[in-house]
N, C-alpha and C. Protein backbone atom coordinates (compact mmCIF):
# COMPACT_ATOMS: atom_id res chain seq x y z
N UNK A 1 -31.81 83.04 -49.80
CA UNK A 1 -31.01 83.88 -48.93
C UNK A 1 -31.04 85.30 -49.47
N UNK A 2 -31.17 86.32 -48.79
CA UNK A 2 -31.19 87.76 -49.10
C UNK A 2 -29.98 88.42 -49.51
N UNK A 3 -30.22 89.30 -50.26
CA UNK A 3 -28.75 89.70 -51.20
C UNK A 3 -27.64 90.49 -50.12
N UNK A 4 -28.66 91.02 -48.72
CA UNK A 4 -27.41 91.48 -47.79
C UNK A 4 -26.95 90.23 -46.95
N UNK A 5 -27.88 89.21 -46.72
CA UNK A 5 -27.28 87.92 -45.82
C UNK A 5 -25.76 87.62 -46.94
N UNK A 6 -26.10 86.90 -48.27
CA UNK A 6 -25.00 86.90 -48.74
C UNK A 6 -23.90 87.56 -49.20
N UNK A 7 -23.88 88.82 -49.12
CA UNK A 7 -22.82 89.44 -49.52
C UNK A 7 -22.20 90.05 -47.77
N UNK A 8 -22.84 89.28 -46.87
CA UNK A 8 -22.48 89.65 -45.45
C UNK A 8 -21.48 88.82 -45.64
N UNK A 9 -21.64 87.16 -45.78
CA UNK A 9 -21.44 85.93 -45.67
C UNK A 9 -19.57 86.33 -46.93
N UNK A 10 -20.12 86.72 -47.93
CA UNK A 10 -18.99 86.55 -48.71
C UNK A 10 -18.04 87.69 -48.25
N UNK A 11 -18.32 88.75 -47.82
CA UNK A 11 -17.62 89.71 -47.77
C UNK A 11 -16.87 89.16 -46.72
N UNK A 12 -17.24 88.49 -45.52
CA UNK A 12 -16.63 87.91 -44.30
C UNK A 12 -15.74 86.42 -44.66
N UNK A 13 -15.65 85.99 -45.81
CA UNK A 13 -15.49 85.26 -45.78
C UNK A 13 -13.55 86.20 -47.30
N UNK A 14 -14.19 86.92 -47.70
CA UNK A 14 -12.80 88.19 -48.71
C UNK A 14 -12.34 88.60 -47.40
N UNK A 15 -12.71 89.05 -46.17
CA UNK A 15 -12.03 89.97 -45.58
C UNK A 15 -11.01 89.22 -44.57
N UNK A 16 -11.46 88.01 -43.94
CA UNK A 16 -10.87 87.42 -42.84
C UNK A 16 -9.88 86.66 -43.51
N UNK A 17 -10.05 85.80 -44.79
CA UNK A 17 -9.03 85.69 -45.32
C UNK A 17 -7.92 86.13 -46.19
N UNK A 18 -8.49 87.43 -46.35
CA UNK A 18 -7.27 88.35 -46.90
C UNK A 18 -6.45 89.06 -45.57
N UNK A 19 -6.81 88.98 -44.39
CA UNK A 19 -6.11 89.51 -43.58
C UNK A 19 -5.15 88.53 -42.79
N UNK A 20 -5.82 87.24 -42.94
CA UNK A 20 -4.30 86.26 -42.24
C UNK A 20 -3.22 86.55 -42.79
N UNK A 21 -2.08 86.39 -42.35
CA UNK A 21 -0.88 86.35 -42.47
C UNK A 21 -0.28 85.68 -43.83
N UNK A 22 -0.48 84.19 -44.09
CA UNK A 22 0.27 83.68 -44.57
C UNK A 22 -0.81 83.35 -46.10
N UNK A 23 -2.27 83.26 -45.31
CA UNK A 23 -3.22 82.73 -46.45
C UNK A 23 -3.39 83.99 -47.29
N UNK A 24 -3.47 84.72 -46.47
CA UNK A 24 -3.55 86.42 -47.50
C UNK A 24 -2.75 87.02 -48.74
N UNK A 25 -1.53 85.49 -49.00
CA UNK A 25 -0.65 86.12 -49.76
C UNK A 25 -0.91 85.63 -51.20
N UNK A 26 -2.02 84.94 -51.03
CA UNK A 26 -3.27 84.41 -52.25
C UNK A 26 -3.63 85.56 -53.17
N UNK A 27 -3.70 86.44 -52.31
CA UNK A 27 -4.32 87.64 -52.54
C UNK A 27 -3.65 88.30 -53.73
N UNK A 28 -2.10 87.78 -53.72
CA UNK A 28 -1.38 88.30 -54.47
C UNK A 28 -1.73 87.76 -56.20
N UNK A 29 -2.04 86.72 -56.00
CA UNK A 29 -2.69 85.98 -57.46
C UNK A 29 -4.22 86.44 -57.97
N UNK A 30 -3.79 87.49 -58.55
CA UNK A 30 -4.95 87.87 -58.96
C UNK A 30 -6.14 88.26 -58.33
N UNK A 31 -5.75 88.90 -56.67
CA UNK A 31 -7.18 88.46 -55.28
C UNK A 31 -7.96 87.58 -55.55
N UNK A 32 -7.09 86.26 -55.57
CA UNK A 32 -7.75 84.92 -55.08
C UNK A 32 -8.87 85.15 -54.14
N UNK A 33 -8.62 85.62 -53.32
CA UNK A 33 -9.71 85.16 -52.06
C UNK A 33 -10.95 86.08 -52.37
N UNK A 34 -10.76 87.59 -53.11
CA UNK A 34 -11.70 88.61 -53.44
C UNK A 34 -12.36 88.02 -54.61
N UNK A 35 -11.94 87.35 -55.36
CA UNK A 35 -12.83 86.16 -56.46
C UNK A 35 -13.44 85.63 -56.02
N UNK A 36 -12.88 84.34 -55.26
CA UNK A 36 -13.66 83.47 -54.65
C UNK A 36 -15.15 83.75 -53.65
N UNK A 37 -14.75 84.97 -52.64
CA UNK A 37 -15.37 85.64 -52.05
C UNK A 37 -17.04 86.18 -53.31
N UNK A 38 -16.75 86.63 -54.02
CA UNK A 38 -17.82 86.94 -55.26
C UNK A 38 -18.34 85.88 -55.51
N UNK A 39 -17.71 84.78 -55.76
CA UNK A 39 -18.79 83.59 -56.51
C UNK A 39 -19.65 82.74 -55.42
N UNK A 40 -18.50 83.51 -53.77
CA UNK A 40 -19.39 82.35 -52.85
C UNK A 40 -20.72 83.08 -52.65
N UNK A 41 -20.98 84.31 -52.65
CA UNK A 41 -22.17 85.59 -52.84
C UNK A 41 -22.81 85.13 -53.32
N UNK A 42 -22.65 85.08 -55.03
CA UNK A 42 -23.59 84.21 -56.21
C UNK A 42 -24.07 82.90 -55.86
N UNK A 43 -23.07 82.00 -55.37
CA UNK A 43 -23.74 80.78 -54.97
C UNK A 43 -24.49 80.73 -53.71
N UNK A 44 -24.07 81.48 -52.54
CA UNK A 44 -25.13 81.55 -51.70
C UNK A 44 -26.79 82.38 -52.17
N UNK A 45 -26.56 83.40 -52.80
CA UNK A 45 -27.88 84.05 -53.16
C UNK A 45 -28.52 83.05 -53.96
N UNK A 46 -28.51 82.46 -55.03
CA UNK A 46 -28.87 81.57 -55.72
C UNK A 46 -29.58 79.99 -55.03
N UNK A 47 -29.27 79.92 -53.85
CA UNK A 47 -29.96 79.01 -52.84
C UNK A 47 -30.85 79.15 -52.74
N UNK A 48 -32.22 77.81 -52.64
CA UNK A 48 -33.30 77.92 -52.43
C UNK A 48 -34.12 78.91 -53.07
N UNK A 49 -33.33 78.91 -54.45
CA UNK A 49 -34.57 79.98 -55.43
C UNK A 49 -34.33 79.23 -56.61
N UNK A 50 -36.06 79.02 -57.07
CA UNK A 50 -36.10 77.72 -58.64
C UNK A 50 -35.64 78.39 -59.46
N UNK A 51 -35.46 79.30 -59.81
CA UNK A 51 -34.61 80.49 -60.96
C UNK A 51 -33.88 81.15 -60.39
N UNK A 52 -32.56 81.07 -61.28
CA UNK A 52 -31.55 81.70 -61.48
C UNK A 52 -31.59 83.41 -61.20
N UNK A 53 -30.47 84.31 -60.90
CA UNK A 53 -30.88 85.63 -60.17
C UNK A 53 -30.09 86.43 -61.34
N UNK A 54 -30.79 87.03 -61.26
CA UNK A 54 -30.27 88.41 -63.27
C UNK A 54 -28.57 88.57 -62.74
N UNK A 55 -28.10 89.25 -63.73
CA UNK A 55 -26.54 89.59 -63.81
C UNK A 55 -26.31 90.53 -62.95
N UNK A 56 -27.57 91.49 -62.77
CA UNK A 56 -27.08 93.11 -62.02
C UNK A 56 -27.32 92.91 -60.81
N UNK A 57 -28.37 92.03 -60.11
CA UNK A 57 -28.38 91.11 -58.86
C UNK A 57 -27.02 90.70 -58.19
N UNK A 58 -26.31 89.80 -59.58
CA UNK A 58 -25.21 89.30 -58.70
C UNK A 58 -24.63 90.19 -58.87
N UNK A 59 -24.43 91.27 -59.48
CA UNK A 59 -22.73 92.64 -59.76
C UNK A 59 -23.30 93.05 -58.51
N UNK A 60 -24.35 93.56 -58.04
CA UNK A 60 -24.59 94.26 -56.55
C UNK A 60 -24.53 93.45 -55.30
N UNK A 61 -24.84 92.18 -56.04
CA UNK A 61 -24.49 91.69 -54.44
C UNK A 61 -22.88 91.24 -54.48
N UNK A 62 -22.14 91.25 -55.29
CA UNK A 62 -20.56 91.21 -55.15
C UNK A 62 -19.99 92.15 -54.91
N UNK A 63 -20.60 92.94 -55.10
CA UNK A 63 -20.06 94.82 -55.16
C UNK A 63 -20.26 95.23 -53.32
N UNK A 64 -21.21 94.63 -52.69
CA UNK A 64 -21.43 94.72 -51.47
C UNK A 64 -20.64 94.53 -50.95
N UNK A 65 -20.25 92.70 -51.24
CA UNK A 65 -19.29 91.50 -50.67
C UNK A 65 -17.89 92.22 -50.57
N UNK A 66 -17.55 92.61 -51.57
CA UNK A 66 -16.13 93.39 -51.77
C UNK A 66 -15.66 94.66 -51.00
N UNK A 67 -17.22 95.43 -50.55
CA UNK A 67 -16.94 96.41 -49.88
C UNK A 67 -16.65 96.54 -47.99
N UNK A 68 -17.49 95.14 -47.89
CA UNK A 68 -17.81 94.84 -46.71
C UNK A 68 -16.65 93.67 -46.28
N UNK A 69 -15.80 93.26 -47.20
CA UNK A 69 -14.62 92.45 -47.63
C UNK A 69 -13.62 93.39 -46.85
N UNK A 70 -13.27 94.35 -47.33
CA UNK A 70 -11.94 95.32 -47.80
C UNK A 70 -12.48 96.14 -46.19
N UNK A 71 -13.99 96.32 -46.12
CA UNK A 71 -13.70 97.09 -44.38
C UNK A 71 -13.35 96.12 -43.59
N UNK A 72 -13.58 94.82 -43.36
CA UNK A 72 -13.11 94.19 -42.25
C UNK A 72 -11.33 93.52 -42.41
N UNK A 73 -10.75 94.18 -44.03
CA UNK A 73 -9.59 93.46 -43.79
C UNK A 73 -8.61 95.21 -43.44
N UNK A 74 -9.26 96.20 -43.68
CA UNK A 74 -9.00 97.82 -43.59
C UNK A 74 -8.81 97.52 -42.06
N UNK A 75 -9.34 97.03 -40.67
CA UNK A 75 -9.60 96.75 -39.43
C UNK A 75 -8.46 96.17 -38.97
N UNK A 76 -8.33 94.87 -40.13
CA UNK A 76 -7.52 94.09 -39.63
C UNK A 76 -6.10 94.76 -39.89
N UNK A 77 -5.94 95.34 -40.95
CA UNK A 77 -4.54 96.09 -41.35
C UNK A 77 -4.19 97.39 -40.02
N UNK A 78 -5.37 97.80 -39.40
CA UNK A 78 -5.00 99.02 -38.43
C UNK A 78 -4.43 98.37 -37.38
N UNK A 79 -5.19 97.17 -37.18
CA UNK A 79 -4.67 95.91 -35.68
C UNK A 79 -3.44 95.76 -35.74
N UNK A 80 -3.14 95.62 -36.91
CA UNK A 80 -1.38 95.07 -37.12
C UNK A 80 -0.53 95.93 -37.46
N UNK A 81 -1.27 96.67 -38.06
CA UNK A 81 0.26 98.01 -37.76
C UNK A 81 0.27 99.06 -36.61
N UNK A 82 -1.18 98.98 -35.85
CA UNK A 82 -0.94 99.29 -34.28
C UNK A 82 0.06 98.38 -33.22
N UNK A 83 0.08 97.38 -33.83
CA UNK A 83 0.89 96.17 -32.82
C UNK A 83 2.49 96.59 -33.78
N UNK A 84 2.65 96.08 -35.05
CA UNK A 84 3.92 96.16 -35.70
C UNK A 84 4.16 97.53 -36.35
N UNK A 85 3.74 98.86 -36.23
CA UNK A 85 4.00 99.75 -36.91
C UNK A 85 5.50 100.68 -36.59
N UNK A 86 5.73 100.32 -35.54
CA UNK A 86 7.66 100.45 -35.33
C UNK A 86 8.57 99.64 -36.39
N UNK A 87 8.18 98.75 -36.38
CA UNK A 87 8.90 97.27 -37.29
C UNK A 87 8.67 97.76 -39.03
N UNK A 88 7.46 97.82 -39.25
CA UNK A 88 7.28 98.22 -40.69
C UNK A 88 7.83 99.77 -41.19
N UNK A 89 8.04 100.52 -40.25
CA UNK A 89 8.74 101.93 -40.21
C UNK A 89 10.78 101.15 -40.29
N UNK A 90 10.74 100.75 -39.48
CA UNK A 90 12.07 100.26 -39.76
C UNK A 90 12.53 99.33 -41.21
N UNK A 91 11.81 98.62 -41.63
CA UNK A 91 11.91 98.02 -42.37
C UNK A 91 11.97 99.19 -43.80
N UNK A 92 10.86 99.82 -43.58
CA UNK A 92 10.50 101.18 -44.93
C UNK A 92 11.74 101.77 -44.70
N UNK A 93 12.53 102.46 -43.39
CA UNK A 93 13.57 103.45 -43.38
C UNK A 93 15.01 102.15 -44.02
N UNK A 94 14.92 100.79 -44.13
CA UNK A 94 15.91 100.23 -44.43
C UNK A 94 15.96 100.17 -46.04
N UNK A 95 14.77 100.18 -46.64
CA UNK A 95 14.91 99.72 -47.95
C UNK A 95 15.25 101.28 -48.25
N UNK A 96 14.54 102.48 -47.90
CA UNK A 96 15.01 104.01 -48.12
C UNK A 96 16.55 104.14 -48.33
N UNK A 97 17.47 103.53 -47.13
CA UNK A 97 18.80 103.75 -47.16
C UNK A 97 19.60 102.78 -48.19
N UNK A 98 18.88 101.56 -48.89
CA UNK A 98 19.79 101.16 -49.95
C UNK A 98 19.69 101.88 -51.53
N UNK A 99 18.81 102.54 -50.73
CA UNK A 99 19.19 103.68 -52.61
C UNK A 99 19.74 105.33 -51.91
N UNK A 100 20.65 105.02 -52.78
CA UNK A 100 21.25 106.39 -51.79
C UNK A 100 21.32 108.03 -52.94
N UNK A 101 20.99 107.21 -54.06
CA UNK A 101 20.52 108.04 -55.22
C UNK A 101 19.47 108.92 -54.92
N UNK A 102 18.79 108.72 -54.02
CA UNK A 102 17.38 109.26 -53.55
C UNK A 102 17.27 110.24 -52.56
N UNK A 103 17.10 111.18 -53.24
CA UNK A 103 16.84 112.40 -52.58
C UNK A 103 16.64 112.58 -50.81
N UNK A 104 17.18 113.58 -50.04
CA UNK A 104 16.94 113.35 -48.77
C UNK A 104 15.22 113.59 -48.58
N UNK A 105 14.92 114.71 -49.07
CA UNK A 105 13.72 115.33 -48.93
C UNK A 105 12.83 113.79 -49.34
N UNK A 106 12.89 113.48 -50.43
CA UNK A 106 11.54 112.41 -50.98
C UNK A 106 12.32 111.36 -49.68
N UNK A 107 13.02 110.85 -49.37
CA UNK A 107 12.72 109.79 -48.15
C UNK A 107 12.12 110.42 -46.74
N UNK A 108 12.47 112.02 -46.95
CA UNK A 108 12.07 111.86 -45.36
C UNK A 108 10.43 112.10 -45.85
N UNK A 109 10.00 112.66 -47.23
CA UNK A 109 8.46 112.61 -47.69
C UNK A 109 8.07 111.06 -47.18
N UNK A 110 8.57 110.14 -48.16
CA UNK A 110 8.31 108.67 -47.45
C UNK A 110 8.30 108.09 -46.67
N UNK A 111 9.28 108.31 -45.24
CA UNK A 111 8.96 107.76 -44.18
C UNK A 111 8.00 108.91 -43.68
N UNK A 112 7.63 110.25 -43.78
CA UNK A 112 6.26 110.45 -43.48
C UNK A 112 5.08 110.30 -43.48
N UNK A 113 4.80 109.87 -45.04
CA UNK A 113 3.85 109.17 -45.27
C UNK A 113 3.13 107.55 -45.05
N UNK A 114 4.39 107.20 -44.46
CA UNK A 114 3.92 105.73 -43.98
C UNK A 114 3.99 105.88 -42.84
N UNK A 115 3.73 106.75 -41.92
CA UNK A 115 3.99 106.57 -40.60
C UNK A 115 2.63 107.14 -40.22
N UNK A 116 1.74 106.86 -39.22
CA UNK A 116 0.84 106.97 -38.81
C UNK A 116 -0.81 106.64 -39.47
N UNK A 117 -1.35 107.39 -39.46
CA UNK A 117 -2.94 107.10 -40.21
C UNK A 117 -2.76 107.32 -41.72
N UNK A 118 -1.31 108.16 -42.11
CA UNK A 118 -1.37 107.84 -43.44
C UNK A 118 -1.25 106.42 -44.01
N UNK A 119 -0.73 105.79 -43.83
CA UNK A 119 -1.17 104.33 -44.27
C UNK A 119 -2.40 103.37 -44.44
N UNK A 120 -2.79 103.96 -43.17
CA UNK A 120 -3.98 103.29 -43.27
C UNK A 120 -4.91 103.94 -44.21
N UNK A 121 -4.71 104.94 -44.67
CA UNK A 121 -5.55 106.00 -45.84
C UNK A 121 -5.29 105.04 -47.15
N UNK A 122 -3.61 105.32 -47.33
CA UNK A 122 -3.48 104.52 -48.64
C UNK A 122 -4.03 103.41 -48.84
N UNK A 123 -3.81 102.27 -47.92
CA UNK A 123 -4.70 101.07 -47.79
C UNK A 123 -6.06 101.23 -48.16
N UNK A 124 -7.05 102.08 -47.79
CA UNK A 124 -7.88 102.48 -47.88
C UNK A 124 -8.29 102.91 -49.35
N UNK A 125 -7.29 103.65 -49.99
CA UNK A 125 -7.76 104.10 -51.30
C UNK A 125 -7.56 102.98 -52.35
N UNK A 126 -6.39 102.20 -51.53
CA UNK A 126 -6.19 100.66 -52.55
C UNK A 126 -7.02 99.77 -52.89
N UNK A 127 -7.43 99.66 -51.67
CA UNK A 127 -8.17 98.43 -51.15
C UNK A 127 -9.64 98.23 -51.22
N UNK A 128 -10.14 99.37 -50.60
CA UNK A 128 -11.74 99.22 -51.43
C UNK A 128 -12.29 99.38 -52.99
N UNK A 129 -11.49 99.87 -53.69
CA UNK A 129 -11.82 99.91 -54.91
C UNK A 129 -11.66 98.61 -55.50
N UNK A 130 -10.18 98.12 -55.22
CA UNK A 130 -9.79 96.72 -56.08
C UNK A 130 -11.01 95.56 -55.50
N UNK A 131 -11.02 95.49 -54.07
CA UNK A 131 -11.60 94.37 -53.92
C UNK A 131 -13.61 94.44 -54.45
N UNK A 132 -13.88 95.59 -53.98
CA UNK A 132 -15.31 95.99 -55.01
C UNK A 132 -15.35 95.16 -56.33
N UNK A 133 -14.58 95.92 -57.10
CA UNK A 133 -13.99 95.60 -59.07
C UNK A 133 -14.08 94.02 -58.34
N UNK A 134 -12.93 93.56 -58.36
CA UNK A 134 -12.99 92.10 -58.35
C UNK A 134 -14.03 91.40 -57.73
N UNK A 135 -14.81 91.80 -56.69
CA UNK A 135 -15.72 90.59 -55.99
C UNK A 135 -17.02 90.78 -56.96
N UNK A 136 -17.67 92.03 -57.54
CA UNK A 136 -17.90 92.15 -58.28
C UNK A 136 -17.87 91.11 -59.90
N UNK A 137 -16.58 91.12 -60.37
CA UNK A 137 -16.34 90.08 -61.21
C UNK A 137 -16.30 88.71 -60.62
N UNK A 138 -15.85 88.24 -59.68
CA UNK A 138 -16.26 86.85 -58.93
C UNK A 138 -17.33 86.71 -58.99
N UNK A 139 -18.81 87.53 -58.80
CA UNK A 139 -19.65 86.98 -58.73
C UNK A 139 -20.31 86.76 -60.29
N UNK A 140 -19.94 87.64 -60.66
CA UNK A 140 -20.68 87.62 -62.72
C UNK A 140 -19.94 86.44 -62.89
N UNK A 141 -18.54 85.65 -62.45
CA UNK A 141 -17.95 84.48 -62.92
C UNK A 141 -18.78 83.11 -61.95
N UNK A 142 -19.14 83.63 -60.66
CA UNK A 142 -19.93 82.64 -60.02
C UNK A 142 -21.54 82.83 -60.96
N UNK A 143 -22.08 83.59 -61.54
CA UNK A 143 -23.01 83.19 -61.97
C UNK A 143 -23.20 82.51 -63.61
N UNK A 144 -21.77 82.03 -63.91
CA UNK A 144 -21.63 81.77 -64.67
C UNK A 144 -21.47 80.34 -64.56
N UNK A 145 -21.09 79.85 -63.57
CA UNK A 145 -20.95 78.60 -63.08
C UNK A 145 -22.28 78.13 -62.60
N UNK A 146 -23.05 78.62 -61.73
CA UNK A 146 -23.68 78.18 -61.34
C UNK A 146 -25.38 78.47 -61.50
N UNK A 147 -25.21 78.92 -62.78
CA UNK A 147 -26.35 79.00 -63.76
C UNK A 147 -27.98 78.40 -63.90
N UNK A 148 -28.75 78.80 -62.99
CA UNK A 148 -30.07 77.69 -63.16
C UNK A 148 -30.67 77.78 -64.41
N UNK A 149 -31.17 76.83 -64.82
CA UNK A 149 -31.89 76.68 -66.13
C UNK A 149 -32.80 77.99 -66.39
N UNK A 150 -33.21 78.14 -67.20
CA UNK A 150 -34.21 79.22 -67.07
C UNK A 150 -36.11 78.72 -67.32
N UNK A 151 -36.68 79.15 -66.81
CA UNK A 151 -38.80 78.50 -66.21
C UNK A 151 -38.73 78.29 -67.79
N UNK A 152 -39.60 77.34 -67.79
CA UNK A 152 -40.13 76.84 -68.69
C UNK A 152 -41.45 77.74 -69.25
N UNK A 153 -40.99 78.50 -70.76
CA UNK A 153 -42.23 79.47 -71.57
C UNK A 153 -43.50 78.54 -71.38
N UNK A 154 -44.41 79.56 -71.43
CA UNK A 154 -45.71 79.05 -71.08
C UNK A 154 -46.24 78.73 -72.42
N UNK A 155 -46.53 77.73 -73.03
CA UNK A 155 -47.32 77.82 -73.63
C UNK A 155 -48.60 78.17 -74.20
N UNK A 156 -48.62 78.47 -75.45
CA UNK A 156 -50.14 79.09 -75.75
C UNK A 156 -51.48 78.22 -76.09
C-alpha cells in the first residue's frame, strides 16, 4: 500500500473518530485515537511488502496521517459550532460570571475571542500540531510492534 493510501486511511480513521461526540473523549487519554491512528498507517503501509519499511518512512507517513487527521476533525469542529455556537458562547459567558475576581475587560477579551472564526483558529493552532507529534509517534510505536524480520545477508 502507498505511503499516501495509508496515511489517507489512518488520518480518516484520527479524524472521524476524534470528532464524534462521545468516542472523541478518548482523545482525552493521551490522543488515544491520534496513536492508534499512527500505528494503523504503519500497519497498513507495511502490507504486502517482504521487508519491513525504515523509521523515517513510518515518521512521514504518520506525520501525514496526523495532518490529514486534525483537517477532517478542524471540519468537523466548524460543523458543530456552526450548529451549537450560541450554546458554547453561553456556556463560556457562564463559567466567565462565576469568577467575579476577573476583570471586566479580560472577559469581555474572552467572550471575544471565542466567538466567531476565532475559535476555530485556536483549534487550529492546537490541533494540528498535537495530532502531527502524536500520529507521528503512533506510528514509530506501530513499527515497533509490527516489525518484519529483516532479508536474509547474502552470503559470500
Amino acid at each position: 500500500m502507498s505511503r499516501l493510501q495509508a496515511s489517507l486511511l489512518g488520518g480518516l480513521f484520527i479524524g472521524i473518530l476524534s470528532a464524534l461526540p462521545i468516542v472523541g473523549a478518548a482523545n482525552y487519554c493521551c490522543c488515544l485515537w491520534v496513536v492508534v491512528g499512527g500505528v494503523l498507517t504503519t500497519y497498513l503501509r507495511q502490507q504486502n511488502r517482504p521487508t519491513g519499511i525504515e523509521a523515517s518512512e513510518a515518521a512521514l507517513s504518520g506525520l501525514l496521517a496526523g495532518l490529514v487527521g486534525s483537517i477532517i476533525y478542524i471540519t468537523f469542529s466548524v460543523l458543530l459550532l456552526s450548529v451549537s455556537g450560541d450554546m458554547i458562547e453561553a456556556q463560556i459567558r457562564t463559567m466567565a460570571e462565576q469568577y467575579p475576581q476577573l476583570p471586566p475587560d479580560v472577559r469581555e477579551q474572552l467572550l471575544a475571542f471565542t466567538a466567531g472564526p476565532n475559535m476555530v483558529l485556536l483549534i487550529a493552532f492546537v490541533t494540528v500540531p498535537t495530532y502531527a507529534i502524536f500520529s507521528m509517534a503512533g506510528s514509530l510505536l506501530g513499527l515497533l510492534f509490527f516489525r518484519k524480520p529483516p532479508a536474509p545477508a547474502a552470503q559470500a
